[in-house]
N, C-alpha and C. Protein backbone atom coordinates (compact mmCIF):
# COMPACT_ATOMS: atom_id res chain seq x y z
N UNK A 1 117.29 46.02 112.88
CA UNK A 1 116.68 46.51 111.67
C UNK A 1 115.98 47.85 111.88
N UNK A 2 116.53 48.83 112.62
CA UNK A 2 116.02 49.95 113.20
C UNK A 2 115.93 50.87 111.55
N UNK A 3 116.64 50.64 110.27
CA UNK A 3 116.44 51.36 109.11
C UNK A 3 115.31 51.10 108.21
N UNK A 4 114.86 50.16 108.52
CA UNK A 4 113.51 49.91 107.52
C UNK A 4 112.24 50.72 108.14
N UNK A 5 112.01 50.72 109.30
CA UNK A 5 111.09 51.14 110.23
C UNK A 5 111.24 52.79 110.21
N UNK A 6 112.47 53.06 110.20
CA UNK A 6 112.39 54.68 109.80
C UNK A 6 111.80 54.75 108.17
N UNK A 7 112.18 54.07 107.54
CA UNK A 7 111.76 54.33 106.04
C UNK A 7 110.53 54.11 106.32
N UNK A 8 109.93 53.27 107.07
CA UNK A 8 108.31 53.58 107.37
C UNK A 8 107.63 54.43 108.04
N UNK A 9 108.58 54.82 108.78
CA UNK A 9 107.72 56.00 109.66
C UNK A 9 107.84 57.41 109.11
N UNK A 10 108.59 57.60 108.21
CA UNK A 10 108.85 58.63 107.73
C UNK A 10 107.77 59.39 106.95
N UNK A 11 107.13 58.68 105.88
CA UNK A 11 105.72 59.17 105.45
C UNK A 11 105.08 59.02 106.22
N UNK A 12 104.80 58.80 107.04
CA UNK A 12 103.70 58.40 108.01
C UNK A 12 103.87 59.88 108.39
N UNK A 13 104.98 60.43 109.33
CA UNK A 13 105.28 61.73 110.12
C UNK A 13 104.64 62.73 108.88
N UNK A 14 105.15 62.53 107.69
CA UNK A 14 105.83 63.74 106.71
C UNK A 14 104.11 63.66 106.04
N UNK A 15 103.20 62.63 106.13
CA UNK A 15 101.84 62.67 106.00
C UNK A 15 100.43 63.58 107.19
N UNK A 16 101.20 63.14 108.41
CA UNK A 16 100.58 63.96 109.47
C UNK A 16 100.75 65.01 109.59
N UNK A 17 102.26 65.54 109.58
CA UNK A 17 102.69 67.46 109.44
C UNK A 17 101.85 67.68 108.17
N UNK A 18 101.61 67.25 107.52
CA UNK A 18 100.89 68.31 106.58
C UNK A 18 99.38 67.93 106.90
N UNK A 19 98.93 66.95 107.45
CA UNK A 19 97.31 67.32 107.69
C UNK A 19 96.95 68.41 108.79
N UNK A 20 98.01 68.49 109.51
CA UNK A 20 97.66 69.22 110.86
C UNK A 20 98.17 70.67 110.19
N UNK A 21 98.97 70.99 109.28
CA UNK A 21 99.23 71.98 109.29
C UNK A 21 98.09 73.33 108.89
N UNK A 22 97.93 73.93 109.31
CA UNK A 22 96.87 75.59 109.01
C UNK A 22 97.49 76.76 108.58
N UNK A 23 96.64 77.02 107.82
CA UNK A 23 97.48 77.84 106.59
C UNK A 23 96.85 79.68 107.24
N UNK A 24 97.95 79.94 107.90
CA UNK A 24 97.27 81.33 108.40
C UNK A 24 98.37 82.21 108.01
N UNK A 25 97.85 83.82 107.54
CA UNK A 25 98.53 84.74 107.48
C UNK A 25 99.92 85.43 108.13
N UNK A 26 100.49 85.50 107.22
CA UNK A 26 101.95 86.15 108.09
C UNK A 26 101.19 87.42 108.65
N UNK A 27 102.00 87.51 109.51
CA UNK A 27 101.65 88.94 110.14
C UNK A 27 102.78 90.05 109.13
N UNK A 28 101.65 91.15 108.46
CA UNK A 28 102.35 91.70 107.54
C UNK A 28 101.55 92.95 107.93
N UNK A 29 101.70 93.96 107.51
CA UNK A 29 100.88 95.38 107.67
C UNK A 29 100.13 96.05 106.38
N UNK A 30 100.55 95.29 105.20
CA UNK A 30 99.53 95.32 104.28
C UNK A 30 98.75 94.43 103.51
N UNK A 31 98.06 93.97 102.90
CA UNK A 31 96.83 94.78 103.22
C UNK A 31 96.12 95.59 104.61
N UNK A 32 95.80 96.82 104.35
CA UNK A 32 95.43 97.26 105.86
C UNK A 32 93.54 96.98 105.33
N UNK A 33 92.67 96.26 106.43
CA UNK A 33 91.60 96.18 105.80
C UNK A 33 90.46 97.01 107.01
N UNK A 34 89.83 97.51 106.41
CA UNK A 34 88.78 98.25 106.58
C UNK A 34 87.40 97.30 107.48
N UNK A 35 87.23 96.79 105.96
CA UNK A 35 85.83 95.80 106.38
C UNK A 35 84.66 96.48 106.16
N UNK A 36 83.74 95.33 105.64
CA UNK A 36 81.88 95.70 106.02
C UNK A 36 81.40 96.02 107.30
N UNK A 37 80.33 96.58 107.33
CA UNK A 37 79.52 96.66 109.11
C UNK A 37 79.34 95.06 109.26
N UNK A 38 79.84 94.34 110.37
CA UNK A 38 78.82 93.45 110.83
C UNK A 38 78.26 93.25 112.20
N UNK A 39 77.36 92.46 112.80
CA UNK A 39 77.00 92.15 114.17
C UNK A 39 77.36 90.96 114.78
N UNK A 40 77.55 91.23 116.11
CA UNK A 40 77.50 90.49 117.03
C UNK A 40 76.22 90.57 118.19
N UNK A 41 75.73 89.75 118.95
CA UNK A 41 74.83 89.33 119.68
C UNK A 41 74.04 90.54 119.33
N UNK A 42 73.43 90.97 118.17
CA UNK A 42 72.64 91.67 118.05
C UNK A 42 72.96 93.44 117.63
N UNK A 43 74.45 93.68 117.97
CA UNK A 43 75.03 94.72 117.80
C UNK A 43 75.45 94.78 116.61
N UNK A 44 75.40 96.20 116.09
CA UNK A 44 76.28 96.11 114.84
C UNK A 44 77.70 96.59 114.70
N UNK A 45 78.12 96.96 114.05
CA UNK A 45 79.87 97.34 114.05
C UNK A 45 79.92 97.82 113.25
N UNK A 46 80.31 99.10 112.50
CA UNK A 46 81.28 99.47 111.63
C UNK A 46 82.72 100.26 111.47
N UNK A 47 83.31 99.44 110.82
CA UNK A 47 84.78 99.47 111.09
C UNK A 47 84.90 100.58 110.21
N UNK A 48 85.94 101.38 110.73
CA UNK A 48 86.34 102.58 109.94
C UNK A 48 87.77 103.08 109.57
N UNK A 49 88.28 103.96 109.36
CA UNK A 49 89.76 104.02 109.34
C UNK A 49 89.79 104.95 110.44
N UNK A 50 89.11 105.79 110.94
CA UNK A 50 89.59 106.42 112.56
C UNK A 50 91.19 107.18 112.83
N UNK A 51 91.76 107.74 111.51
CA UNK A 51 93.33 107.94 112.00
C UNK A 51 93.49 108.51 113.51
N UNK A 52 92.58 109.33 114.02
CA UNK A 52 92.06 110.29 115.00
C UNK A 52 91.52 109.29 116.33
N UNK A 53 91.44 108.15 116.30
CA UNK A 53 90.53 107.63 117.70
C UNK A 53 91.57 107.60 118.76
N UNK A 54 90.76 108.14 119.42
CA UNK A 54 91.18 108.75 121.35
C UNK A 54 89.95 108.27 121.94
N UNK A 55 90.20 107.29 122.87
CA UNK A 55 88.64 107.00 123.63
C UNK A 55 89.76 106.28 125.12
N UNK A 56 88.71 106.71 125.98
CA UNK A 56 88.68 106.12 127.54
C UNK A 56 87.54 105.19 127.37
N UNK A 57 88.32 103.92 127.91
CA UNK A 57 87.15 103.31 128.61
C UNK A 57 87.83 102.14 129.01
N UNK A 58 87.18 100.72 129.24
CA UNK A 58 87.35 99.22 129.85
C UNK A 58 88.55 98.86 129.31
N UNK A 59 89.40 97.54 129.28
CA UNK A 59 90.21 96.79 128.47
C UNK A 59 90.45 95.92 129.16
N UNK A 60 90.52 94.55 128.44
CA UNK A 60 89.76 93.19 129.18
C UNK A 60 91.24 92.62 128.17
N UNK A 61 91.42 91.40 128.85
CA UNK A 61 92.53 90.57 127.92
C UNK A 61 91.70 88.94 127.74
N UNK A 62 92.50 88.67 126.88
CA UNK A 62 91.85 86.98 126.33
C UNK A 62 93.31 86.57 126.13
N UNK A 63 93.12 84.92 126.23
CA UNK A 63 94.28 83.91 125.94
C UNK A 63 94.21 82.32 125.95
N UNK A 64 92.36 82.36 125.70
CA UNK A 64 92.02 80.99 125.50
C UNK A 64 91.64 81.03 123.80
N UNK A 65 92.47 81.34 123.10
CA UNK A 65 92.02 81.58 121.67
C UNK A 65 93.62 81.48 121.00
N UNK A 66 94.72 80.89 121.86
CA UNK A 66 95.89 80.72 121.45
C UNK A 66 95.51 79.64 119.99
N UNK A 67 96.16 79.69 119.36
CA UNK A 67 96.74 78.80 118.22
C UNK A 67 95.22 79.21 117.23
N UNK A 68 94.32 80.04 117.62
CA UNK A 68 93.38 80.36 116.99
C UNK A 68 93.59 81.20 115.50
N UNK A 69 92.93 81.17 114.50
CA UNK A 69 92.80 82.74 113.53
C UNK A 69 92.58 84.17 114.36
N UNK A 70 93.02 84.32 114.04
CA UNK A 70 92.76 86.13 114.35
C UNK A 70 91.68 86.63 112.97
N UNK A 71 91.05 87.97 113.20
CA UNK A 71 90.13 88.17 112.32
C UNK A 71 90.85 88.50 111.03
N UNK A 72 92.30 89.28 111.09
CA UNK A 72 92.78 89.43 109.90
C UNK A 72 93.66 88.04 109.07
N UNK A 73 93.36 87.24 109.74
CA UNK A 73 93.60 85.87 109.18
C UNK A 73 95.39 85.68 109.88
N UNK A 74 96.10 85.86 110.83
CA UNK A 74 97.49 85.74 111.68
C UNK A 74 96.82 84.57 112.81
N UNK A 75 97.60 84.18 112.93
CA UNK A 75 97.85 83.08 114.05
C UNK A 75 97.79 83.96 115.59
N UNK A 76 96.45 83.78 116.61
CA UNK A 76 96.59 84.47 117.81
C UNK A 76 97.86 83.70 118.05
N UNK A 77 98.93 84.39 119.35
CA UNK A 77 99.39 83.85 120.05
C UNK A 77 99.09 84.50 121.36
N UNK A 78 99.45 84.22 121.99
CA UNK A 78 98.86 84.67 123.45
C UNK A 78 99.58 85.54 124.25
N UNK A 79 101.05 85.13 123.99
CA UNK A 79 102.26 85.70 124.24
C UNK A 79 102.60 87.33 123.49
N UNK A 80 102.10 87.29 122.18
CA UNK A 80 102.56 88.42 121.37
C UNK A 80 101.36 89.81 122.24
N UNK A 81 102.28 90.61 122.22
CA UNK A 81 101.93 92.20 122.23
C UNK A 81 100.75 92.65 121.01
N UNK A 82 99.58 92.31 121.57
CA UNK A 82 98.48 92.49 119.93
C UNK A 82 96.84 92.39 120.97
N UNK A 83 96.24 92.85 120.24
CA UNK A 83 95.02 93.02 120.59
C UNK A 83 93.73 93.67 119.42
N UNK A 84 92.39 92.93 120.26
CA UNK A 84 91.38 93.35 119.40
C UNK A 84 90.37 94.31 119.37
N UNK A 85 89.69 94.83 118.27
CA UNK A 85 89.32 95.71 118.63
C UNK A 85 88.10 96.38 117.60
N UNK A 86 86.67 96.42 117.94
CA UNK A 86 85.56 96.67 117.02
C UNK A 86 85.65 96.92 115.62
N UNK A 87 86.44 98.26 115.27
CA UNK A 87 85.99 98.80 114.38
C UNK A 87 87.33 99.55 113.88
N UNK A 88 88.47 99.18 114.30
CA UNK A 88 89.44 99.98 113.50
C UNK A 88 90.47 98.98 112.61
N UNK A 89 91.19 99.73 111.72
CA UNK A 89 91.60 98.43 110.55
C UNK A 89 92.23 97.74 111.34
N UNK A 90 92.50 96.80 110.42
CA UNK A 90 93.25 95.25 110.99
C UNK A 90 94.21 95.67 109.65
N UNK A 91 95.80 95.62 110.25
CA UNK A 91 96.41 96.40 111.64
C UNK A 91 95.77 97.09 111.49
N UNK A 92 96.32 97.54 112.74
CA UNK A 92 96.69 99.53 113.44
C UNK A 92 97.24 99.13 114.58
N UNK A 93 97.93 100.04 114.53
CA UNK A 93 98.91 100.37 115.86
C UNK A 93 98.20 101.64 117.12
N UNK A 94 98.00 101.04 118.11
CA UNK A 94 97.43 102.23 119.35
C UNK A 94 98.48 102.21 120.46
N UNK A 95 98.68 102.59 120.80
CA UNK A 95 99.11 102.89 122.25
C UNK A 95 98.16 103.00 123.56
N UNK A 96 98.20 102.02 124.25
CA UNK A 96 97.47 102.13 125.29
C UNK A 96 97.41 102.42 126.70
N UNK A 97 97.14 103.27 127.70
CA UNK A 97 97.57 103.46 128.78
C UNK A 97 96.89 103.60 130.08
N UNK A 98 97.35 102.69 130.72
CA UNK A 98 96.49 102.17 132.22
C UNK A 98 96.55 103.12 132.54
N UNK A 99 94.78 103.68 133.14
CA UNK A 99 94.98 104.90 134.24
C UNK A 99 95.11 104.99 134.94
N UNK A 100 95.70 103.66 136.31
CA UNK A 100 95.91 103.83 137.18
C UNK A 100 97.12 104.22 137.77
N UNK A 101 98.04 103.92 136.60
CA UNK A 101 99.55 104.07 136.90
C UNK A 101 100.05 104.41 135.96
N UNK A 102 99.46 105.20 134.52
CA UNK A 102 100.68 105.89 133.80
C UNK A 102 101.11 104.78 132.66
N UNK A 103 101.30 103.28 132.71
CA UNK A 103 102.36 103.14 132.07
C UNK A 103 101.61 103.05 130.77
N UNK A 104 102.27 103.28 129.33
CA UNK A 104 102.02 103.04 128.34
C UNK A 104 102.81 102.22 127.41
N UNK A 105 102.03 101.17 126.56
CA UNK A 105 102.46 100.59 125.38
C UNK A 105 101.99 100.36 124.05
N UNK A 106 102.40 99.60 123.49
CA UNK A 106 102.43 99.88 121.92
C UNK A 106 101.81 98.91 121.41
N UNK A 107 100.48 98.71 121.17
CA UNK A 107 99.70 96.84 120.65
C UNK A 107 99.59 97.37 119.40
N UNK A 108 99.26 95.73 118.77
CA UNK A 108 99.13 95.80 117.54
C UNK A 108 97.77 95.36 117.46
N UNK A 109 96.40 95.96 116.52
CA UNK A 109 95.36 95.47 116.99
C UNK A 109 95.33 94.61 115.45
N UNK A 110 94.86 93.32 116.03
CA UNK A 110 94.76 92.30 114.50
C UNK A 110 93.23 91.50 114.47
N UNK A 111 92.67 91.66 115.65
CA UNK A 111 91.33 90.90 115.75
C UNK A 111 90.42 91.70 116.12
N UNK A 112 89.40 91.38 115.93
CA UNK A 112 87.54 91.89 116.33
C UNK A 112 87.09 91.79 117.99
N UNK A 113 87.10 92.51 118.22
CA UNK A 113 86.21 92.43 119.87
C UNK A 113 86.41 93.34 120.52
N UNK A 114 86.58 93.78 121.77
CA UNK A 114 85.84 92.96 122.57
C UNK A 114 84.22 92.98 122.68
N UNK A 115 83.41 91.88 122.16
CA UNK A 115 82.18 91.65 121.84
C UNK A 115 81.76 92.24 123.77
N UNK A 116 82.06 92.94 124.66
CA UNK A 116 81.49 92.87 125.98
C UNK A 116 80.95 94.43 126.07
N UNK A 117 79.78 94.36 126.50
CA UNK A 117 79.37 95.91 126.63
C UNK A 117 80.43 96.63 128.00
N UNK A 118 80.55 97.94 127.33
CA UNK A 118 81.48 98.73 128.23
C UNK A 118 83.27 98.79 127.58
N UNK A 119 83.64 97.30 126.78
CA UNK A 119 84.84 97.20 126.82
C UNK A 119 85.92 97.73 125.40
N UNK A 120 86.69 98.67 125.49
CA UNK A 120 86.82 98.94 124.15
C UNK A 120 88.09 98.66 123.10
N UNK A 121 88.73 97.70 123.89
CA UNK A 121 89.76 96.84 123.61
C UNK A 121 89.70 95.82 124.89
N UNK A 122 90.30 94.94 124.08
CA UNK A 122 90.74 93.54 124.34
C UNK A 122 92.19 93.16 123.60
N UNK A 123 92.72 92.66 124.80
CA UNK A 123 94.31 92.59 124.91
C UNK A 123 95.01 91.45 124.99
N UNK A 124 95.56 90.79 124.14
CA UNK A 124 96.35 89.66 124.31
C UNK A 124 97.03 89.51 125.56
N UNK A 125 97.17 88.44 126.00
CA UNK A 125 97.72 88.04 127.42
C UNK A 125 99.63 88.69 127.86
N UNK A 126 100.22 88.74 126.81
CA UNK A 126 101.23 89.68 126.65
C UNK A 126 100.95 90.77 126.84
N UNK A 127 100.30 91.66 126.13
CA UNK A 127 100.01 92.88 126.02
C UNK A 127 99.45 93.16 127.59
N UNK A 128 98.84 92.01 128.25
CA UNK A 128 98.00 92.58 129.22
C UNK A 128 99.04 92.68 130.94
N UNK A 129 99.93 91.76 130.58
CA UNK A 129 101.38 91.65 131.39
C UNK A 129 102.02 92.62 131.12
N UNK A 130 102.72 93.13 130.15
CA UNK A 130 103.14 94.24 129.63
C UNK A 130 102.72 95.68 130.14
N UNK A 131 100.81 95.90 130.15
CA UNK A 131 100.41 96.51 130.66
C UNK A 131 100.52 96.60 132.10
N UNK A 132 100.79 95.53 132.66
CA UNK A 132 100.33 95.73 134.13
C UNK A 132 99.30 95.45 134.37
N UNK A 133 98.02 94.68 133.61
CA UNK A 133 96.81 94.15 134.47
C UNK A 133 96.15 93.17 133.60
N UNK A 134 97.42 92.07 134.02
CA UNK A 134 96.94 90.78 133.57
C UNK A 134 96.42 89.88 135.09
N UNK A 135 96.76 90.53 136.11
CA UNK A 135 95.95 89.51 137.25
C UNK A 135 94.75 90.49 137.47
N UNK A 136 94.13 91.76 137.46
CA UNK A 136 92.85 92.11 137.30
C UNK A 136 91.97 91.96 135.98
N UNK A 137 92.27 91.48 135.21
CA UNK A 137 91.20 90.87 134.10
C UNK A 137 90.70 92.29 133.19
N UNK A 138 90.43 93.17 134.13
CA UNK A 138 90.12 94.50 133.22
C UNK A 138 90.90 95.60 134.10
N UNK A 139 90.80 96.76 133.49
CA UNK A 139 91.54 98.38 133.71
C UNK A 139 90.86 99.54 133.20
N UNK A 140 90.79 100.47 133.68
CA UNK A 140 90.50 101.76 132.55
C UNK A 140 91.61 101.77 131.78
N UNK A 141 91.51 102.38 130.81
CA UNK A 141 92.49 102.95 130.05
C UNK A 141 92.21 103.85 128.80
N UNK A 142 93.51 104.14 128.16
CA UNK A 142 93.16 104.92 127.02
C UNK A 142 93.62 104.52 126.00
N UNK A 143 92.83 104.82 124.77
CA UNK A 143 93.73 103.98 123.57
C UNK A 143 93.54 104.89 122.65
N UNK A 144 94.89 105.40 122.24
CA UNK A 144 95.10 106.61 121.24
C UNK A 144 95.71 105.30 120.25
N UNK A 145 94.95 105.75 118.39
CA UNK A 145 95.78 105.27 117.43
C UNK A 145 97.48 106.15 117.06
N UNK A 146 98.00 105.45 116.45
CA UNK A 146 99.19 105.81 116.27
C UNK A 146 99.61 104.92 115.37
N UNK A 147 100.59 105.89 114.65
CA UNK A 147 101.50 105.42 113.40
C UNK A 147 103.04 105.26 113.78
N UNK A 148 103.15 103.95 114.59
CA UNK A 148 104.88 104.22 114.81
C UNK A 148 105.79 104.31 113.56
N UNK A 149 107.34 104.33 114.56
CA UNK A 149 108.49 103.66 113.24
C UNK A 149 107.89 102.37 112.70
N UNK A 150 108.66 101.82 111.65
CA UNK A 150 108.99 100.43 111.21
C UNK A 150 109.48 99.84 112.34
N UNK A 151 110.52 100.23 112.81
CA UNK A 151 111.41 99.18 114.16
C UNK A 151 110.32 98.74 115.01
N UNK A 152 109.43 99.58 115.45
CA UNK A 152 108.69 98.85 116.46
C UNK A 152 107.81 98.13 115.75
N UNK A 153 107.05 98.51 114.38
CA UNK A 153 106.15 97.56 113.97
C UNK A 153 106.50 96.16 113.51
N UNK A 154 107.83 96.35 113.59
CA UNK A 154 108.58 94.72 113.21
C UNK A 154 108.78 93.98 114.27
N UNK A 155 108.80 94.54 115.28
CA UNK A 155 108.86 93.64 116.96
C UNK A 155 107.50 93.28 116.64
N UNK A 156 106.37 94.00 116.94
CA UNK A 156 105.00 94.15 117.26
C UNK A 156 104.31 92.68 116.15
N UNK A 157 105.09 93.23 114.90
CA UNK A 157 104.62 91.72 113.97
C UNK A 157 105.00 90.40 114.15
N UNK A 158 106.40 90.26 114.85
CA UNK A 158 106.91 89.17 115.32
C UNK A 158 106.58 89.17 116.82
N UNK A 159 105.77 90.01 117.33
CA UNK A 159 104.42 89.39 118.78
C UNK A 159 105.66 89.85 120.31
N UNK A 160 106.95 91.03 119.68
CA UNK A 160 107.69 91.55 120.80
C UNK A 160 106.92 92.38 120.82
N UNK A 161 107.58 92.86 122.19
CA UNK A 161 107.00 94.11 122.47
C UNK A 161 107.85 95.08 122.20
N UNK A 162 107.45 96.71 122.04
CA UNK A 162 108.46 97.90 121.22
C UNK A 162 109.10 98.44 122.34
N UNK A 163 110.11 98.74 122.00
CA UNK A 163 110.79 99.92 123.42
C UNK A 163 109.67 100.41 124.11
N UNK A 164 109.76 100.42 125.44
CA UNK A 164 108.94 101.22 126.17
C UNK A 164 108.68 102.79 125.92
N UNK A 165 107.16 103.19 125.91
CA UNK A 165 106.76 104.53 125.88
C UNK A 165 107.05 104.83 127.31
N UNK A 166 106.92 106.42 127.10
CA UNK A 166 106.75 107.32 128.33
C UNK A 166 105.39 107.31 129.07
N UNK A 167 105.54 106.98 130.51
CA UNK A 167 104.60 107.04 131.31
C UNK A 167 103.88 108.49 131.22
N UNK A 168 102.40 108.57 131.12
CA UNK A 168 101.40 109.51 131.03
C UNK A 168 101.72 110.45 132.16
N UNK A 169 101.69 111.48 132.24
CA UNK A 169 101.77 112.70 133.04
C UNK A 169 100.57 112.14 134.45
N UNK A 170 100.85 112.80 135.51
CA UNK A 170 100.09 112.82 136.48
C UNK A 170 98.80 113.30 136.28
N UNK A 171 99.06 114.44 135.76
CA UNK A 171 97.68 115.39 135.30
C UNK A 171 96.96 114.98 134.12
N UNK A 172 97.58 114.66 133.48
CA UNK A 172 96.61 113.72 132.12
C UNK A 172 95.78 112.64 132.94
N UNK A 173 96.72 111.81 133.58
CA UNK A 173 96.24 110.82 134.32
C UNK A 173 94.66 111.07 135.19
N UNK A 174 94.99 112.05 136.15
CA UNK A 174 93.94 112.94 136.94
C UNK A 174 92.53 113.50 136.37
N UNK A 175 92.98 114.22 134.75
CA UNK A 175 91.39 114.62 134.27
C UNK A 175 90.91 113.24 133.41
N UNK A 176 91.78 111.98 132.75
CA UNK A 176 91.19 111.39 132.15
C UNK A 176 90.47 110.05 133.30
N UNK A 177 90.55 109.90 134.32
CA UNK A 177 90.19 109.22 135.60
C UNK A 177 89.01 110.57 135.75
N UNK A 178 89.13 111.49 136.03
CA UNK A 178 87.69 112.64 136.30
C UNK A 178 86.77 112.18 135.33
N UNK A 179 86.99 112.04 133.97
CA UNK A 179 86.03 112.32 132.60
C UNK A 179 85.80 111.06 132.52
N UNK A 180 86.56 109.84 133.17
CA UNK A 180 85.88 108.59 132.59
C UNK A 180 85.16 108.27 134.09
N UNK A 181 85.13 109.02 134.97
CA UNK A 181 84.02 108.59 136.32
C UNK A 181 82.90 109.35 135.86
N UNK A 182 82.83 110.16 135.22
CA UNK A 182 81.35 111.26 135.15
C UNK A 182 80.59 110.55 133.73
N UNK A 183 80.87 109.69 132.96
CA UNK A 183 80.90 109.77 131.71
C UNK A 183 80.35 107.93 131.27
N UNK A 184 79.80 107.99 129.94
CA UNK A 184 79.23 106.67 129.63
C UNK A 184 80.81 105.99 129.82
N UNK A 185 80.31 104.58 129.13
CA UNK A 185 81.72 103.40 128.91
C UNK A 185 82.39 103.83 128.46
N UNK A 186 82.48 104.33 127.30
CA UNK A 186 83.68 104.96 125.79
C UNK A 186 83.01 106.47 125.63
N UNK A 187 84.26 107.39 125.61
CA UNK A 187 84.45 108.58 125.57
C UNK A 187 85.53 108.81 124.91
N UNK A 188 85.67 109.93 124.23
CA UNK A 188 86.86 110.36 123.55
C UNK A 188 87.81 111.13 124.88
N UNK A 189 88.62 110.96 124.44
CA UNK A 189 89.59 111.30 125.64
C UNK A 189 90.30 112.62 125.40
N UNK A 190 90.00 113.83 126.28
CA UNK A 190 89.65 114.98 125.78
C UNK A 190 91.59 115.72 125.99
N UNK A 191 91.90 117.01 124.81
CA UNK A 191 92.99 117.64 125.21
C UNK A 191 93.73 116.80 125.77
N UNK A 192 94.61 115.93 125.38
CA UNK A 192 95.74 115.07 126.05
C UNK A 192 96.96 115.02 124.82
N UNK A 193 97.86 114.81 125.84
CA UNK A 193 99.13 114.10 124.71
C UNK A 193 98.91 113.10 123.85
């Protein structure tokens, strides 16, 4: 009588998928949102549109916040190429690039943080593999905004990563490692590509 017992278990299943289910945002690129100032541990924030932000400084990754909201209301995954970040809209697209070695890529920033003094992105656990410094926990780096194609922002929304950028010049590399040893946490990152 294995058919009656499915006819029973069936609402039962088709009752649980929908309690467990969470109703979170597609990853879409519009609305692009701005936001109010708010604080954390005492800090405040205000988010801006920044088309122009160039800054050196920290970048730390997270990946205990899988299956979490993100601040623009998307599903973290841990895996996807995306990262967070104080004060610029949710999206935006930056490009980020380790100074120790040049390489650069393409995140999508969808969440708020990194709440850590010094740090000026925070990087999904993809993004931070991708980068090259997911077994050191943090990196210098640089994070220029940018407006890609569509093609890559459609990987980037479905949590791929975009064709690889071009590795940073030696000499870019050289004065932005000079200016971020002499210099507070976050600096604008001066004359560069």
């Amino acid at each position: 009588m294995p058919f009656p017992r499915t006819l029973f278990a069936l609402p039962l299943l088709t009752a649980a998928a929908a309690c467990s289910t969470t109703h979170y945002r597609p990853a879409v690129d519009t609305p692009v949102k701005i936001g109010r100032p708010y604080t954390v541990r005492g800090v405040t924030y205000t988010p801006a549109a920044e088309p122009d932000y160039d800054m050196l400084g920290l970048a730390g990754w997270y990946g205990n916040e899988s299956g979490h909201q993100t601040a623009n209301g998307e599903r973290f995954r841990v895996k996807a190429i995306a990262g967070a970040h104080t004060t610029l809209p949710l999206p935006s697209y930056v490009e980020v690039t380790a100074l120790d070695t040049g390489r650069t890529i393409l995140v999508r920033i969808n969440d708020r943080g990194p709440f850590v003094r010094g740090r000026i992105i925070d990087l999904s656990r993809g993004a931070a593999r991708q980068l090259g410094i997911e077994g050191r926990g943090i990196a210098s780096v640089r994070v220029r905004r940018v407006d890609p194609p569509e093609r890559d922002r459609a990987k980037l929304r479905k949590g791929r990563a975009a064709p690889p950028r071009p590795d940073a010049p030696a000499a870019s590399l050289a004065a932005w490692r000079a200016q971020l040893a002499g210099a507070p946490a976050t600096l604008p990152a001066a004359g560069a590509p």
